[in-house]
PDB file of N, CA and C in Angstrom:
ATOM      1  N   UNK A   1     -61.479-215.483-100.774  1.00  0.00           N
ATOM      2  CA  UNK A   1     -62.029-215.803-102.071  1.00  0.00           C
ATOM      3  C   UNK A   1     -60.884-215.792-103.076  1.00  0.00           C
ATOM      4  N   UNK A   2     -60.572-216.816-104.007  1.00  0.00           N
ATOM      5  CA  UNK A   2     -59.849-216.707-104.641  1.00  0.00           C
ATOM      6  C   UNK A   2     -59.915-216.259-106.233  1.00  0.00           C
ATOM      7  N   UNK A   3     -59.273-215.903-106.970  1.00  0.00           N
ATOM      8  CA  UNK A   3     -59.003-215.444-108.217  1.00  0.00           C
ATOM      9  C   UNK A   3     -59.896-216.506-109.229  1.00  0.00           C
ATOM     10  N   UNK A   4     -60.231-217.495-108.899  1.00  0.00           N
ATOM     11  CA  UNK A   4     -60.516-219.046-109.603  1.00  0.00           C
ATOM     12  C   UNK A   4     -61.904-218.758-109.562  1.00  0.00           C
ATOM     13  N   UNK A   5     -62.627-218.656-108.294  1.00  0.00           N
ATOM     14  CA  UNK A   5     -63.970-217.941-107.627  1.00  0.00           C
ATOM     15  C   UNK A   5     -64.355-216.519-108.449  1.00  0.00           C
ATOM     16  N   UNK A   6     -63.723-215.727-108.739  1.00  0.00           N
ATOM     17  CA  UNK A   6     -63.719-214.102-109.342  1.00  0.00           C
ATOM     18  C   UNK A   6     -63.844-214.441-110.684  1.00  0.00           C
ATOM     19  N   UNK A   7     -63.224-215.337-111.229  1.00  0.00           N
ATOM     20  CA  UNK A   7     -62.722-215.359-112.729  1.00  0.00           C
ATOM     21  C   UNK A   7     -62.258-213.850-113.335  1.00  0.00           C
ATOM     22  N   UNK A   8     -61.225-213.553-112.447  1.00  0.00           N
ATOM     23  CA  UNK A   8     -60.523-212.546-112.925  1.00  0.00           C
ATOM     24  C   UNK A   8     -59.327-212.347-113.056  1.00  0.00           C
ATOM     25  N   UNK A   9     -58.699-211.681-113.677  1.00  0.00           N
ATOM     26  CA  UNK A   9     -57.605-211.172-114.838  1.00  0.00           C
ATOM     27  C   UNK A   9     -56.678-210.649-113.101  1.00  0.00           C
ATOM     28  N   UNK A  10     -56.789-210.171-112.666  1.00  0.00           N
ATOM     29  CA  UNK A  10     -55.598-209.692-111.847  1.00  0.00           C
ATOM     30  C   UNK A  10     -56.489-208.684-110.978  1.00  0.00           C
ATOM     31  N   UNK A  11     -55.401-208.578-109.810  1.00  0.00           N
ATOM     32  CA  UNK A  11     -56.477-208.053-108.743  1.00  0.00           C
ATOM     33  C   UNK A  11     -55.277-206.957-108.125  1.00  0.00           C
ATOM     34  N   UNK A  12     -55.795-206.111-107.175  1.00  0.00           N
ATOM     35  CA  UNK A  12     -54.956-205.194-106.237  1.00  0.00           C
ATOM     36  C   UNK A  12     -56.063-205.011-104.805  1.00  0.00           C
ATOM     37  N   UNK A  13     -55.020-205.219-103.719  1.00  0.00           N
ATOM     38  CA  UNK A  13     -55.553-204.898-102.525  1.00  0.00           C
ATOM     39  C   UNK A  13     -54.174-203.764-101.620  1.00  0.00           C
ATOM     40  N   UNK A  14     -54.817-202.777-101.691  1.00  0.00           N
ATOM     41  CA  UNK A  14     -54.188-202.131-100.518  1.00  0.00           C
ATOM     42  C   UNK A  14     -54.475-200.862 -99.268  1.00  0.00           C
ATOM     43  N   UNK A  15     -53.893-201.064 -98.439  1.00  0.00           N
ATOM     44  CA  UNK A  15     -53.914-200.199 -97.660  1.00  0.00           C
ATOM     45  C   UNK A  15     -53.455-198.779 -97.534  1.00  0.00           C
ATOM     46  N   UNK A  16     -54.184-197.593 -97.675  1.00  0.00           N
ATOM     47  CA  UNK A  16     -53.623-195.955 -97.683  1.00  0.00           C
ATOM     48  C   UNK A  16     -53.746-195.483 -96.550  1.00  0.00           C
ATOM     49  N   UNK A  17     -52.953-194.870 -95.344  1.00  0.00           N
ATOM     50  CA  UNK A  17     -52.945-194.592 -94.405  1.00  0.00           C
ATOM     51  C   UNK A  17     -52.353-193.287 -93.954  1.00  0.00           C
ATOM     52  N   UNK A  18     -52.464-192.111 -93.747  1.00  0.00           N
ATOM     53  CA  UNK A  18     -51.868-191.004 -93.600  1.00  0.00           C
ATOM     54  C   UNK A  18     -50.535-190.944 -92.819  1.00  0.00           C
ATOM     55  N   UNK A  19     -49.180-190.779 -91.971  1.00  0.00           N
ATOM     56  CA  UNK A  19     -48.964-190.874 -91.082  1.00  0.00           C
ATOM     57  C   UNK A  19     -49.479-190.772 -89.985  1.00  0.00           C
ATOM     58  N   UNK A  20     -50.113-189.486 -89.852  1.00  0.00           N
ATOM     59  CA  UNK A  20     -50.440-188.997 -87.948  1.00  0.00           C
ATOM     60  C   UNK A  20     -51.528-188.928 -88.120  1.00  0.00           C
ATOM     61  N   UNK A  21     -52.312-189.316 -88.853  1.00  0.00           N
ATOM     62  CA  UNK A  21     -54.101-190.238 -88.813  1.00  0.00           C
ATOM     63  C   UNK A  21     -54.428-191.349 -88.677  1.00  0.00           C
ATOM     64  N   UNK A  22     -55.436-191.479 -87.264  1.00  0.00           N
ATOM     65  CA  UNK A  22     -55.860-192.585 -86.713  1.00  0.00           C
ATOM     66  C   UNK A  22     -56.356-193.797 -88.039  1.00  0.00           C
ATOM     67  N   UNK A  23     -57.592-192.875 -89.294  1.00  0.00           N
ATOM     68  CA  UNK A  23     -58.530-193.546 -89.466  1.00  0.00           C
ATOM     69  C   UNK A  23     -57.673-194.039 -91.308  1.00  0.00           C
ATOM     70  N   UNK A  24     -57.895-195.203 -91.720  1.00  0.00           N
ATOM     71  CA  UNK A  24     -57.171-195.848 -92.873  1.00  0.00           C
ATOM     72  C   UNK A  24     -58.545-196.194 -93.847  1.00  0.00           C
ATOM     73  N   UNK A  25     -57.716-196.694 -95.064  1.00  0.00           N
ATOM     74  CA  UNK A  25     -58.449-196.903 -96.365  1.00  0.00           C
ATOM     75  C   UNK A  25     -58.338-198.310 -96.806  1.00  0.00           C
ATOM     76  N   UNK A  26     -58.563-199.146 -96.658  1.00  0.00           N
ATOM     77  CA  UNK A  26     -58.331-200.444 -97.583  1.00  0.00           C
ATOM     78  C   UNK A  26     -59.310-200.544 -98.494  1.00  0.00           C
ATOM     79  N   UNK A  27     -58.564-200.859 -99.913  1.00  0.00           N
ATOM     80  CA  UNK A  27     -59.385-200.699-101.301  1.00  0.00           C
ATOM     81  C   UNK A  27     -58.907-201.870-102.200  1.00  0.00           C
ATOM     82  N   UNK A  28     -60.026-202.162-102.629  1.00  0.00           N
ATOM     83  CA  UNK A  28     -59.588-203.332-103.124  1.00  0.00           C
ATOM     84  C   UNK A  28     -60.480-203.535-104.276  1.00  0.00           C
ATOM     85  N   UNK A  29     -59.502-203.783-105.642  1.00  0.00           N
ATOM     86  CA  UNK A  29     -60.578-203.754-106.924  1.00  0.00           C
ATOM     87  C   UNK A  29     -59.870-205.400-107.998  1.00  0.00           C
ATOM     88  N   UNK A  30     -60.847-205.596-108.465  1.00  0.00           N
ATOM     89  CA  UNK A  30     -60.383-207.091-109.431  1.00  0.00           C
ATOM     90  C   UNK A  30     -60.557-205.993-111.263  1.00  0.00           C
ATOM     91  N   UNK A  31     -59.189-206.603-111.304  1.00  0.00           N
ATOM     92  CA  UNK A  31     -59.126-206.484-113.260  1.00  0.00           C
ATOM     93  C   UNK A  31     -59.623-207.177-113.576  1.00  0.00           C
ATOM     94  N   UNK A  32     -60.546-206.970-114.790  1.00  0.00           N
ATOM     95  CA  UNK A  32     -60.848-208.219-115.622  1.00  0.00           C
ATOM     96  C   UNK A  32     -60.514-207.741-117.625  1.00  0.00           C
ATOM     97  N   UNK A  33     -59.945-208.538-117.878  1.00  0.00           N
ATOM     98  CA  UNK A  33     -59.516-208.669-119.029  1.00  0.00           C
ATOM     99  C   UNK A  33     -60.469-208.167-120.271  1.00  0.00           C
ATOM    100  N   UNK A  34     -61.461-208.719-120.158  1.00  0.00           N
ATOM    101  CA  UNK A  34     -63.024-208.953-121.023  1.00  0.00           C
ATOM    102  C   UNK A  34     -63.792-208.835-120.558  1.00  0.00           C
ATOM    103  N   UNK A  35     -64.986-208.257-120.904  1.00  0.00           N
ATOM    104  CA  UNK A  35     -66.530-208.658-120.331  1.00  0.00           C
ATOM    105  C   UNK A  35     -67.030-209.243-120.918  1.00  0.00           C
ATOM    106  N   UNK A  36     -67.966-210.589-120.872  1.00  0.00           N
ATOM    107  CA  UNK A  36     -68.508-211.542-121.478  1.00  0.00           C
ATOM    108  C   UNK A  36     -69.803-211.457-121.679  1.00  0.00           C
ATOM    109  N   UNK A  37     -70.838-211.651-122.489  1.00  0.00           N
ATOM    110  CA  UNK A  37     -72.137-211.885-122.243  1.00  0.00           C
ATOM    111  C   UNK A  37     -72.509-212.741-121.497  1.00  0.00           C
ATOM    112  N   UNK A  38     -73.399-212.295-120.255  1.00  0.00           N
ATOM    113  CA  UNK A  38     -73.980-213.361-119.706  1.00  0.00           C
ATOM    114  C   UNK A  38     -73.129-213.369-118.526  1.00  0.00           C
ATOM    115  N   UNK A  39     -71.770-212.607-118.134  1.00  0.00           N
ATOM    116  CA  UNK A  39     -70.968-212.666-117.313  1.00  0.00           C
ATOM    117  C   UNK A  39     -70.307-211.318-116.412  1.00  0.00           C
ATOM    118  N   UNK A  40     -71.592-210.944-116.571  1.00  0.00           N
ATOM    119  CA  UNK A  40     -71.418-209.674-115.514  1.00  0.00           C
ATOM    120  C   UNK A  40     -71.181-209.259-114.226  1.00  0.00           C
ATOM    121  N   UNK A  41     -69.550-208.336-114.209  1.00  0.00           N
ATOM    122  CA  UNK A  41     -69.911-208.521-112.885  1.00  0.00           C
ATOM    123  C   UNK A  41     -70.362-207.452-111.908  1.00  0.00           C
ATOM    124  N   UNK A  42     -70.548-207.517-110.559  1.00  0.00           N
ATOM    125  CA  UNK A  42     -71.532-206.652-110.128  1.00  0.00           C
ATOM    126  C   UNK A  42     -70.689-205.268-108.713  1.00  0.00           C
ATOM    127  N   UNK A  43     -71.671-204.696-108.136  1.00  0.00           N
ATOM    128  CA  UNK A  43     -71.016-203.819-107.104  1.00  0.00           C
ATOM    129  C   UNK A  43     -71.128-204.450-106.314  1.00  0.00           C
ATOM    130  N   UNK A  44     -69.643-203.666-105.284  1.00  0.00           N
ATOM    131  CA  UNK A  44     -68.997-204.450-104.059  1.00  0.00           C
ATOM    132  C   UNK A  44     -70.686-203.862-103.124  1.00  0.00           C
ATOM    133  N   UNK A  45     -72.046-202.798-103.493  1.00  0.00           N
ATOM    134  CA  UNK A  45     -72.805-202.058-102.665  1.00  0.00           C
ATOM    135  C   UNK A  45     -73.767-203.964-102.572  1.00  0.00           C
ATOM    136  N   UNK A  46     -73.560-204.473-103.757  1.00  0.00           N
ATOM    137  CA  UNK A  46     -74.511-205.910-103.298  1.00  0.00           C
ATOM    138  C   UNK A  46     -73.541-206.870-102.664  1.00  0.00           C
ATOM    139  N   UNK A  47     -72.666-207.679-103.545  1.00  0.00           N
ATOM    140  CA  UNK A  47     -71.986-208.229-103.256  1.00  0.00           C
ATOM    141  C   UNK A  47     -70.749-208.153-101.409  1.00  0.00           C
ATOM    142  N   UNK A  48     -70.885-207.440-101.165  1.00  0.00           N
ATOM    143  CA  UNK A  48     -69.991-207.028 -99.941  1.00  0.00           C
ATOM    144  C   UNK A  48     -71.309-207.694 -98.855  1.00  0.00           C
ATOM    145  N   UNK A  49     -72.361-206.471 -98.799  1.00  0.00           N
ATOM    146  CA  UNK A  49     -73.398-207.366 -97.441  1.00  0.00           C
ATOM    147  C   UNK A  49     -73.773-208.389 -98.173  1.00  0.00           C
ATOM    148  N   UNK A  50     -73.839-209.482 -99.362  1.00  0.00           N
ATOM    149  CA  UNK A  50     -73.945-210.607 -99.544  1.00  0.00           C
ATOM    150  C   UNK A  50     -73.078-211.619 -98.687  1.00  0.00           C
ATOM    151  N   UNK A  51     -71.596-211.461 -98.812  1.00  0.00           N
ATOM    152  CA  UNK A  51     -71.078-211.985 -98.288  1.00  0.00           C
ATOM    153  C   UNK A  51     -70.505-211.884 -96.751  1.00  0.00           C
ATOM    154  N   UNK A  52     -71.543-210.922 -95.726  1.00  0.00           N
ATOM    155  CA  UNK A  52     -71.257-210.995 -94.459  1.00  0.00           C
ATOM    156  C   UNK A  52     -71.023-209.603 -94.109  1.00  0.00           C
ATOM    157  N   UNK A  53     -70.153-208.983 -94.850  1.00  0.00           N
ATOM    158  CA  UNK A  53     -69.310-207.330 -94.634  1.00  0.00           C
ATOM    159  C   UNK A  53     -70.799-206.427 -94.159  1.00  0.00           C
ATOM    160  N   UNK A  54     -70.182-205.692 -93.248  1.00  0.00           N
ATOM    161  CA  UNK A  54     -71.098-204.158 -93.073  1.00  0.00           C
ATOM    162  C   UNK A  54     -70.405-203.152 -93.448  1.00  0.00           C
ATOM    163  N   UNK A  55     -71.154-202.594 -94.321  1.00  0.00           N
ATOM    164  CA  UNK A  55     -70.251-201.348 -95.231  1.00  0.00           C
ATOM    165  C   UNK A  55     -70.717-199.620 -93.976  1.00  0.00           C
ATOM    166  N   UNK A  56     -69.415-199.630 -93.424  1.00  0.00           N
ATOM    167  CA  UNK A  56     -69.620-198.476 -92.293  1.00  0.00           C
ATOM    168  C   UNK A  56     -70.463-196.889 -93.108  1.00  0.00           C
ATOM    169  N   UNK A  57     -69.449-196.947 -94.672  1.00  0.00           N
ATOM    170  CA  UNK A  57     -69.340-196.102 -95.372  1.00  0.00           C
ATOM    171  C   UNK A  57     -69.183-195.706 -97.035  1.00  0.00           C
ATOM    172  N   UNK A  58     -69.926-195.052 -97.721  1.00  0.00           N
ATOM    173  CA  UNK A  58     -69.831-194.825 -99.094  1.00  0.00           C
ATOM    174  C   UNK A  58     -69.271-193.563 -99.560  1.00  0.00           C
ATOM    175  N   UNK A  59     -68.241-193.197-100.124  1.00  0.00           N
ATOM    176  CA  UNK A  59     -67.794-192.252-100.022  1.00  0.00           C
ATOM    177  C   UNK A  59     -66.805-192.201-101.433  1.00  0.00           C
ATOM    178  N   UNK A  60     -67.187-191.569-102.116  1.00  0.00           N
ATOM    179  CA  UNK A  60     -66.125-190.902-103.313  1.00  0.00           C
ATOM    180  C   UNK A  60     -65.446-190.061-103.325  1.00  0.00           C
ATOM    181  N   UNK A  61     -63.551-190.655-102.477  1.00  0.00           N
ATOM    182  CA  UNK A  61     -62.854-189.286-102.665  1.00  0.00           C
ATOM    183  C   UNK A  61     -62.022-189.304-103.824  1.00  0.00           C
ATOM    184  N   UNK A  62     -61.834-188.283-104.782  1.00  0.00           N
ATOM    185  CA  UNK A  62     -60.853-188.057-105.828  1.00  0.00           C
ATOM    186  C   UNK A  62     -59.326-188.389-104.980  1.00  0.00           C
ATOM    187  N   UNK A  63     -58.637-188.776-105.400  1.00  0.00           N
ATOM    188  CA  UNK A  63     -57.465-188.996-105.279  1.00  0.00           C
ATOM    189  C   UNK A  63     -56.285-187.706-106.558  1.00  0.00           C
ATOM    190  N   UNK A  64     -55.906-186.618-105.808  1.00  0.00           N
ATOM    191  CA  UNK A  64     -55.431-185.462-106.911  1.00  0.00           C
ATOM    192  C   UNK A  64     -54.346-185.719-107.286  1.00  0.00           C
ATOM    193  N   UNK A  65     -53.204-187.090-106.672  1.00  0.00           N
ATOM    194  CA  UNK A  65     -51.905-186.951-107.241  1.00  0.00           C
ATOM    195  C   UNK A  65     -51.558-187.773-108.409  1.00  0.00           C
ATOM    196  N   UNK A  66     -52.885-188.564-108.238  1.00  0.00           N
ATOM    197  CA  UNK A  66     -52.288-189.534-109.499  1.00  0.00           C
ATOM    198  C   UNK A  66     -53.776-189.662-110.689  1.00  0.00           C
ATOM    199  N   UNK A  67     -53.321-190.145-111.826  1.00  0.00           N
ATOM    200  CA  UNK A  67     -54.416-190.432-112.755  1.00  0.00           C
ATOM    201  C   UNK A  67     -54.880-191.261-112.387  1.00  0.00           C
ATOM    202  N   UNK A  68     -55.932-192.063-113.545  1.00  0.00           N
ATOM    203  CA  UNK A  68     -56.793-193.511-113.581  1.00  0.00           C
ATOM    204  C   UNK A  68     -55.885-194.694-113.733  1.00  0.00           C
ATOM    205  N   UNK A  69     -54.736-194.425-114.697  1.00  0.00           N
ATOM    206  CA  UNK A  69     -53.746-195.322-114.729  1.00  0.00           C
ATOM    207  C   UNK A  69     -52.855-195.175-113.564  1.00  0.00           C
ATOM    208  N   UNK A  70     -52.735-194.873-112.339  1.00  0.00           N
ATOM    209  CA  UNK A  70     -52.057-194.704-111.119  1.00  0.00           C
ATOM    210  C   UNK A  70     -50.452-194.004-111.134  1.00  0.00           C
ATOM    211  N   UNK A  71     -50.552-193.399-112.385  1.00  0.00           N
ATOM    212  CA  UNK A  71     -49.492-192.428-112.612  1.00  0.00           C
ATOM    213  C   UNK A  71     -49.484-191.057-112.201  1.00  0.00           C
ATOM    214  N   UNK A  72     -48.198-190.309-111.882  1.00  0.00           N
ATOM    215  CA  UNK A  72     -48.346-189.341-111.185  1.00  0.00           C
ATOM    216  C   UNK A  72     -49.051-188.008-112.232  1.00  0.00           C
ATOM    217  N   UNK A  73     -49.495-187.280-111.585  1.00  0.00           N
ATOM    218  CA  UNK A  73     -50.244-186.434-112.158  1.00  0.00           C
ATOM    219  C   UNK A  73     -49.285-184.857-111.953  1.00  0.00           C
TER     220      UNK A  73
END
């Protein structure tokens, strides 16, 4: 899906992986600049099994080393 499709401002996809742990994280969130009326956008909990994905898992872990702005803490 591209950025054109999203109508969004900038995106990040990556992978967090421990060394000597089997099991990994890929996370992936879209910036958007503005919110528009009428142009809302929605959770990956609809949108993901909309588009095919089976979500194995829901899970909120804090991340303690860094802030919201991805600076070190």
């Amino acid at each position: 899906m591209s950025s054109t499709t999203l109508k969004l401002t900038d995106y990040f996809i990556g992978d967090f992986k421990q060394a000597d742990q089997p099991l990994s994280v890929n996370f992936y969130t879209a910036f958007y600049e503005e919110q528009r009326k009428g142009a809302s956008i929605h959770s990956p909990k609809s949108c993901l099994p909309g588009g095919g994905w089976i979500m194995q898992s829901h899970t909120i872990v804090p991340i303690e080393s860094i802030d919201a702005y991805g600076r070190p803490t």
